[in-house]
Protein backbone atom coordinates (compact mmCIF):
# COMPACT_ATOMS: atom_id res chain seq x y z
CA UNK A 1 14.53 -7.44 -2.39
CA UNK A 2 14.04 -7.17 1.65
CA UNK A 3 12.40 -10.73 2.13
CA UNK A 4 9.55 -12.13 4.30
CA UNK A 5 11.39 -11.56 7.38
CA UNK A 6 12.47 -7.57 6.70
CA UNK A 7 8.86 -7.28 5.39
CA UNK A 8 7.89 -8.26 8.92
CA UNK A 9 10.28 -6.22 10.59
CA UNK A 10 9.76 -2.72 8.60
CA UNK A 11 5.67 -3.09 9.32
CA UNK A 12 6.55 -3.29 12.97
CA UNK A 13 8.89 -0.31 13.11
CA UNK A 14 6.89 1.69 10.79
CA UNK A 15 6.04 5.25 12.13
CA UNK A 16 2.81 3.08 14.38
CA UNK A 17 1.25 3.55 11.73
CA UNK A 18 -1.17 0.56 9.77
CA UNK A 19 0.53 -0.78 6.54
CA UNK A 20 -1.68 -0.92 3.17
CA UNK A 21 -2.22 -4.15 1.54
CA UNK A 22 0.17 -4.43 -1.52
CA UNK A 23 -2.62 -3.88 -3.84
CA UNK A 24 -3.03 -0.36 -2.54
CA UNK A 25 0.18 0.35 -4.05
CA UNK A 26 0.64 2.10 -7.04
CA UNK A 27 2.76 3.16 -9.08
CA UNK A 28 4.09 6.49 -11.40
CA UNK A 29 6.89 6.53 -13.74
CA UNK A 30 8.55 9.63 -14.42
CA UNK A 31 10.92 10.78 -17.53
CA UNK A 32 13.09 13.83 -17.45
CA UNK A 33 16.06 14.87 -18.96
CA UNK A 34 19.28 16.24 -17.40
CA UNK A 35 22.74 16.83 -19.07
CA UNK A 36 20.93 15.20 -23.22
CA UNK A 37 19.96 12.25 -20.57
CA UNK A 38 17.07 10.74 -20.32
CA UNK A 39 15.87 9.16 -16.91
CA UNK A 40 13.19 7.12 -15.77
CA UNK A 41 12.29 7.09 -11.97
CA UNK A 42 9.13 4.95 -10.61
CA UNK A 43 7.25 6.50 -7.74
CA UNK A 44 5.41 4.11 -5.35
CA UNK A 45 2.75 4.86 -3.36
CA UNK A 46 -0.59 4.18 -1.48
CA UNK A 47 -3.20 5.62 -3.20
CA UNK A 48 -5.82 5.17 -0.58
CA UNK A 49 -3.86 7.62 1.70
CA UNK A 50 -5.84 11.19 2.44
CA UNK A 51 -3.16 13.51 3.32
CA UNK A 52 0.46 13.35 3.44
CA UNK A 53 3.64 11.24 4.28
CA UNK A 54 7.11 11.04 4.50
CA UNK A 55 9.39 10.51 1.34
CA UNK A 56 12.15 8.51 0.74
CA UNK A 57 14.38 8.61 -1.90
CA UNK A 58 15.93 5.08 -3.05
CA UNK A 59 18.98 4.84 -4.88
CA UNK A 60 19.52 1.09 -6.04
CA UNK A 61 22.20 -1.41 -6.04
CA UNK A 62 24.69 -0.97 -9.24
CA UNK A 63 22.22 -3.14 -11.43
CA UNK A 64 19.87 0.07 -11.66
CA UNK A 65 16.23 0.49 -11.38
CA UNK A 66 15.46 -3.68 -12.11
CA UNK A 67 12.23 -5.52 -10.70
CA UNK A 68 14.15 -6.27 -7.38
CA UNK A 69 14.81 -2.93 -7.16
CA UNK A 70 10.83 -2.22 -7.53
CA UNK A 71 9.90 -5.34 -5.17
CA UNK A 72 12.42 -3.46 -2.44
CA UNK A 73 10.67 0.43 -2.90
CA UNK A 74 7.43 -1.36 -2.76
CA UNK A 75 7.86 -3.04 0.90
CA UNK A 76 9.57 0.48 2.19
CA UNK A 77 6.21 2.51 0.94
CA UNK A 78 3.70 -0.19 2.53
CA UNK A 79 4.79 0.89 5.51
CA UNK A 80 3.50 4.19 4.88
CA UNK A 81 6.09 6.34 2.92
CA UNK A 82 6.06 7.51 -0.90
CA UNK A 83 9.30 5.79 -2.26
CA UNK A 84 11.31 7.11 -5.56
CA UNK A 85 13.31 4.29 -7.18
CA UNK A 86 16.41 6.40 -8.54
CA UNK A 87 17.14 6.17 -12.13
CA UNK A 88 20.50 6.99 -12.14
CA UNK A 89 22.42 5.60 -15.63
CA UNK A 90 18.83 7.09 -17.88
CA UNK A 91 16.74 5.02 -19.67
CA UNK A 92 19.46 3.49 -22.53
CA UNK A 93 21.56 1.87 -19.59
CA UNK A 94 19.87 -1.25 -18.07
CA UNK A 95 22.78 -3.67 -16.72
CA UNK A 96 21.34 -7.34 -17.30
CA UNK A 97 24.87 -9.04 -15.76
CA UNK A 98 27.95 -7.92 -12.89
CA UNK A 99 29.69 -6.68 -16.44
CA UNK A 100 27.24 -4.38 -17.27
CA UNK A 101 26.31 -3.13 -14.18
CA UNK A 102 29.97 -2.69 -13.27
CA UNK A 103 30.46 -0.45 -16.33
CA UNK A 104 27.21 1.62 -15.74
CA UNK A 105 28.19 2.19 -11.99
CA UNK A 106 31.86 2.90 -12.66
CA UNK A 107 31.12 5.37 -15.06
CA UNK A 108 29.31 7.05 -12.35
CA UNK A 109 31.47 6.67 -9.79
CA UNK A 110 34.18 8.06 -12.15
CA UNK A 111 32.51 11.57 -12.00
CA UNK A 112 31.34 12.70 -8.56
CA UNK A 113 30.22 16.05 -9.98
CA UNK A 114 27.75 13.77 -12.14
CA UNK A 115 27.24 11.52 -9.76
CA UNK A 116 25.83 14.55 -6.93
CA UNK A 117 23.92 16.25 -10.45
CA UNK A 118 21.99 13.06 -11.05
CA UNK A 119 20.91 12.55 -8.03
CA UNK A 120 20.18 16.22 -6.96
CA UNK A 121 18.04 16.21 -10.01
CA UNK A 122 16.28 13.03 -9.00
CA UNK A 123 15.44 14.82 -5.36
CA UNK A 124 14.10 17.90 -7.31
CA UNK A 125 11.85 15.75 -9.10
CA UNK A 126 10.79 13.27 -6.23
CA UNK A 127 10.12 16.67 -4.71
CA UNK A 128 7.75 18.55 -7.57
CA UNK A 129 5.74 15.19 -8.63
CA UNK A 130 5.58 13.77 -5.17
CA UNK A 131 3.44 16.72 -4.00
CA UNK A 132 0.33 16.04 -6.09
CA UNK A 133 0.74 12.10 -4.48
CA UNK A 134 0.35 13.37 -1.25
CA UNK A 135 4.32 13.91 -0.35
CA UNK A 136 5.37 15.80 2.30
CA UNK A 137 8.18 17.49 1.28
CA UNK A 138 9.09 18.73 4.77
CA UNK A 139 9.69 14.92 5.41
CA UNK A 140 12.36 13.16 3.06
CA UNK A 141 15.02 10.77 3.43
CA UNK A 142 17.58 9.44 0.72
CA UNK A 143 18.99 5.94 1.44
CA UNK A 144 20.59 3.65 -0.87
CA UNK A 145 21.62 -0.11 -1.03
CA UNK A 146 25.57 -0.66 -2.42
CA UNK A 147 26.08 1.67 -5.07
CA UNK A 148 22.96 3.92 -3.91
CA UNK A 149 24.51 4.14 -0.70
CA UNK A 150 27.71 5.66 -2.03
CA UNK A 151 25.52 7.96 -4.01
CA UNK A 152 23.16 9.10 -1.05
CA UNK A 153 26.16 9.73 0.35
CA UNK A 154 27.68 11.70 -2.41
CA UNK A 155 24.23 13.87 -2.16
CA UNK A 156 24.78 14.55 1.43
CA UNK A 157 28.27 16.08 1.00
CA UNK A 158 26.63 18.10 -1.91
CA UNK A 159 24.61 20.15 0.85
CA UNK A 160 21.52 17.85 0.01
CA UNK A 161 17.98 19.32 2.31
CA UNK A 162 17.11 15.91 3.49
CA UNK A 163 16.07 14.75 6.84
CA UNK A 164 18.53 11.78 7.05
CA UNK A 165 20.45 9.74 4.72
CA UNK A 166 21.05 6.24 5.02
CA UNK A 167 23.10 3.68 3.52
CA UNK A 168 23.08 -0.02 3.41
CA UNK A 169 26.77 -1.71 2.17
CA UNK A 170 27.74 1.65 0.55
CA UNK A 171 30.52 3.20 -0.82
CA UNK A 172 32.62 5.27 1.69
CA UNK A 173 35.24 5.85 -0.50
CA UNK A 174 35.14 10.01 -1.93
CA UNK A 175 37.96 12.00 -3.82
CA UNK A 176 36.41 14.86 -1.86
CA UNK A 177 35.31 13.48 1.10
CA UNK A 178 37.48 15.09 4.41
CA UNK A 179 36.94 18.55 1.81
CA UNK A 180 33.17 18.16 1.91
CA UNK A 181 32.04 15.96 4.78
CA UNK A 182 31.10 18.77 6.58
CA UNK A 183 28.79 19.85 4.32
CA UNK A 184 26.32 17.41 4.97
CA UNK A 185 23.03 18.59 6.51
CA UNK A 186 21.10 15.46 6.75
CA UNK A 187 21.36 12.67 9.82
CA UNK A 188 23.60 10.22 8.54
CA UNK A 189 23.05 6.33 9.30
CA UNK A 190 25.51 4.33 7.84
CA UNK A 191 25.07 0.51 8.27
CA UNK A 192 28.00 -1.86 7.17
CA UNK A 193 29.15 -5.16 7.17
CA UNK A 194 32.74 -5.71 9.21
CA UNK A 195 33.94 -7.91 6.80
CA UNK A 196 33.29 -6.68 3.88
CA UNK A 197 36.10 -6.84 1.42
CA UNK A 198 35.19 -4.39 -1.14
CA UNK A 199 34.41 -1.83 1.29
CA UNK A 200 37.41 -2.49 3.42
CA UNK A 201 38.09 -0.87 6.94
CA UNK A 202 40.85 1.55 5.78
CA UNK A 203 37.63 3.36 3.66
CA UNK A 204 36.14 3.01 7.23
CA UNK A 205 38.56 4.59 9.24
CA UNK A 206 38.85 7.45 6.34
CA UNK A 207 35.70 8.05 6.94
CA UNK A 208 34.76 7.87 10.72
CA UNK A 209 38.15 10.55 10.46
CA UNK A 210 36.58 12.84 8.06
CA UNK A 211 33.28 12.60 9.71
CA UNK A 212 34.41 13.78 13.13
CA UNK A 213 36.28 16.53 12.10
CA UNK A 214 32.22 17.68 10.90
CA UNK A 215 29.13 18.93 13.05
CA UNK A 216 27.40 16.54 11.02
CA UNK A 217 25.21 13.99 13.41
CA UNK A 218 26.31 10.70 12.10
CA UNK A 219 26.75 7.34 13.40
CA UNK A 220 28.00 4.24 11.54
CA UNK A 221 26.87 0.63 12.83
CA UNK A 222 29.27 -2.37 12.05
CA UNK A 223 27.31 -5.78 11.80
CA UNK A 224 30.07 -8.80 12.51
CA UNK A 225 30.27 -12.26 10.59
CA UNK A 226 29.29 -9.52 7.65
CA UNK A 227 30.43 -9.08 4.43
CA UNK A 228 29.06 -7.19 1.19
CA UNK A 229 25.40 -7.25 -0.19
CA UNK A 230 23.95 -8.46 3.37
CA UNK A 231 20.36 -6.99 2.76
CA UNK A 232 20.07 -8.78 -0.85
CA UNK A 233 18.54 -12.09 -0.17
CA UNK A 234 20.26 -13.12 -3.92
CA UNK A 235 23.69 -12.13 -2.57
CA UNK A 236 25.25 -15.58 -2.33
CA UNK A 237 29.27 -15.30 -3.04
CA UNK A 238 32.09 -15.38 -0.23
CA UNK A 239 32.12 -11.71 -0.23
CA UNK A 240 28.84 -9.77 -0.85
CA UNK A 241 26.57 -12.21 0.89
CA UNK A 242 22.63 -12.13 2.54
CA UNK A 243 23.08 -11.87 6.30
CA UNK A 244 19.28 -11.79 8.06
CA UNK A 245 19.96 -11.08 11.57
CA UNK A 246 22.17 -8.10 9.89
CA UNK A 247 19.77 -7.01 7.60
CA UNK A 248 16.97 -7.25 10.12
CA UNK A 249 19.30 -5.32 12.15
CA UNK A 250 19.75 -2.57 10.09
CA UNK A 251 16.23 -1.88 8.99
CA UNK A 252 15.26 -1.70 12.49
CA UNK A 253 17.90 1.23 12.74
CA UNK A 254 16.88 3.13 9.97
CA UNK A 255 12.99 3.03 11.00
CA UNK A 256 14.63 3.75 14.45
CA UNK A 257 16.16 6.98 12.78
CA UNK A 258 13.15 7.86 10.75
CA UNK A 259 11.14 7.67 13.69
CA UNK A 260 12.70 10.00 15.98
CA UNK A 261 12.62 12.57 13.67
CA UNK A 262 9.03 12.26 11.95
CA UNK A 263 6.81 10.43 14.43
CA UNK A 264 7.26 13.53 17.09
């Protein structure tokens, strides 16, 4: 959930363009099947909107597609995009605790080949049912919060054709990362807290190293006074906490992004 105040600052930054009241937004769940999975995505969008817009695809925190989650994808698309919340466990895996949602991510983690197949799949389908919703396919960003950022990452090294990826307190951590950094075609924003403990800085330096041994345009922001979790309002503990003037921060860097590439 992005709060009041990143509510606020996303409608500013959004692509000048006017944002549509929330109960303009609708939404469209979609079920497909990959690997004897079954997955359910939810795609957000305006439907007063003639035309088209950009896409972004949102890969959650480790607890999943929950109502957060939905709150979150529903803020990004009022400011004019059509948003995909990621399914990424399928529709038998809904973590209701840290347990649970430890397990489902791990599991994940565990196997980047699934990991990059999952969400691959997710962009084909974003892709295919976004178009009759008034996508522009052209126009499509993955970013993801925590767990989704480690997986938007994971996409890019896959060869992903997205516009930019982002990622909010993700994973840096890959078993194939210096290997396939440099296959990442997408603008890469990564936006991270400098204290964080579970993301610590030698995962950092690993990965500034790998990425400038790439072509890959990338930059990676460090927020101080910042630890884990600190765009989750909820995040509370000593190390994944809510940090506004960082999460404020960061939005305003990814709309910064977004912009210079779709607003020309």
């Amino acid at each position: 959930m992005i709060g009041k105040t990143l509510v606020s600052c996303f409608v500013a930054a959004a692509l000048c363009a006017p944002a549509p009241s929330q109960t303009a937004l609708q939404t469209k769940s979609v079920r497909y099947e990959l690997g004897g999975t079954t997955f359910e995505s939810t795609i957000v969008f305006d439907g007063t909107v003639d035309g088209t817009r950009p896409g972004i695809l949102m890969v959650p925190n480790w607890m999943g597609p929950s109502e957060a989650s939905l709150v979150e994808a529903k803020h990004i698309a009022a400011d004019g995009y059509l948003v995909m919340m990621v399914d990424m466990y399928g529709v038998d895996t809904r973590p209701t605790n840290a347990d649970e949602a430890g397990a489902a991510a791990g599991k994940v983690r565990g196997d980047r080949a699934l990991m990059r197949a999952r969400a691959g799949k997710a962009l084909d389908v974003f892709r295919a049912e976004g178009k009759a919703l008034g996508l522009d396919a052209t126009k499509v960003a993955a970013i993801g919060f925590c767990f989704g950022g480690g997986t938007v990452l994971e996409l890019g090294r896959a060869g992903a054709d997205v516009a930019a990826i982002v990622s909010f307190h993700g994973d840096l951590a890959s078993p194939t990362l210096e290997k396939d950094a440099g296959r990442t075609k997408a603008k890469v924003l990564v936006c991270h807290g400098a204290d964080d403990p579970y993301v610590p800085q030698q995962d950092v330096q690993r990965f500034v190293e790998a990425m400038r041994a790439t072509d890959v345009d990338w930059q990676l922001v460090q927020y101080s006074g910042t630890v884990h979790s600190f765009t989750d309002p909820t995040a509370a503990s000593d190390g994944a906490r809510y940090n506004e003037r960082s999460a404020t921060r960061a939005f305003a860097s990814m709309n910064a992004l977004l912009r210079s590439l779709w607003s020309r």
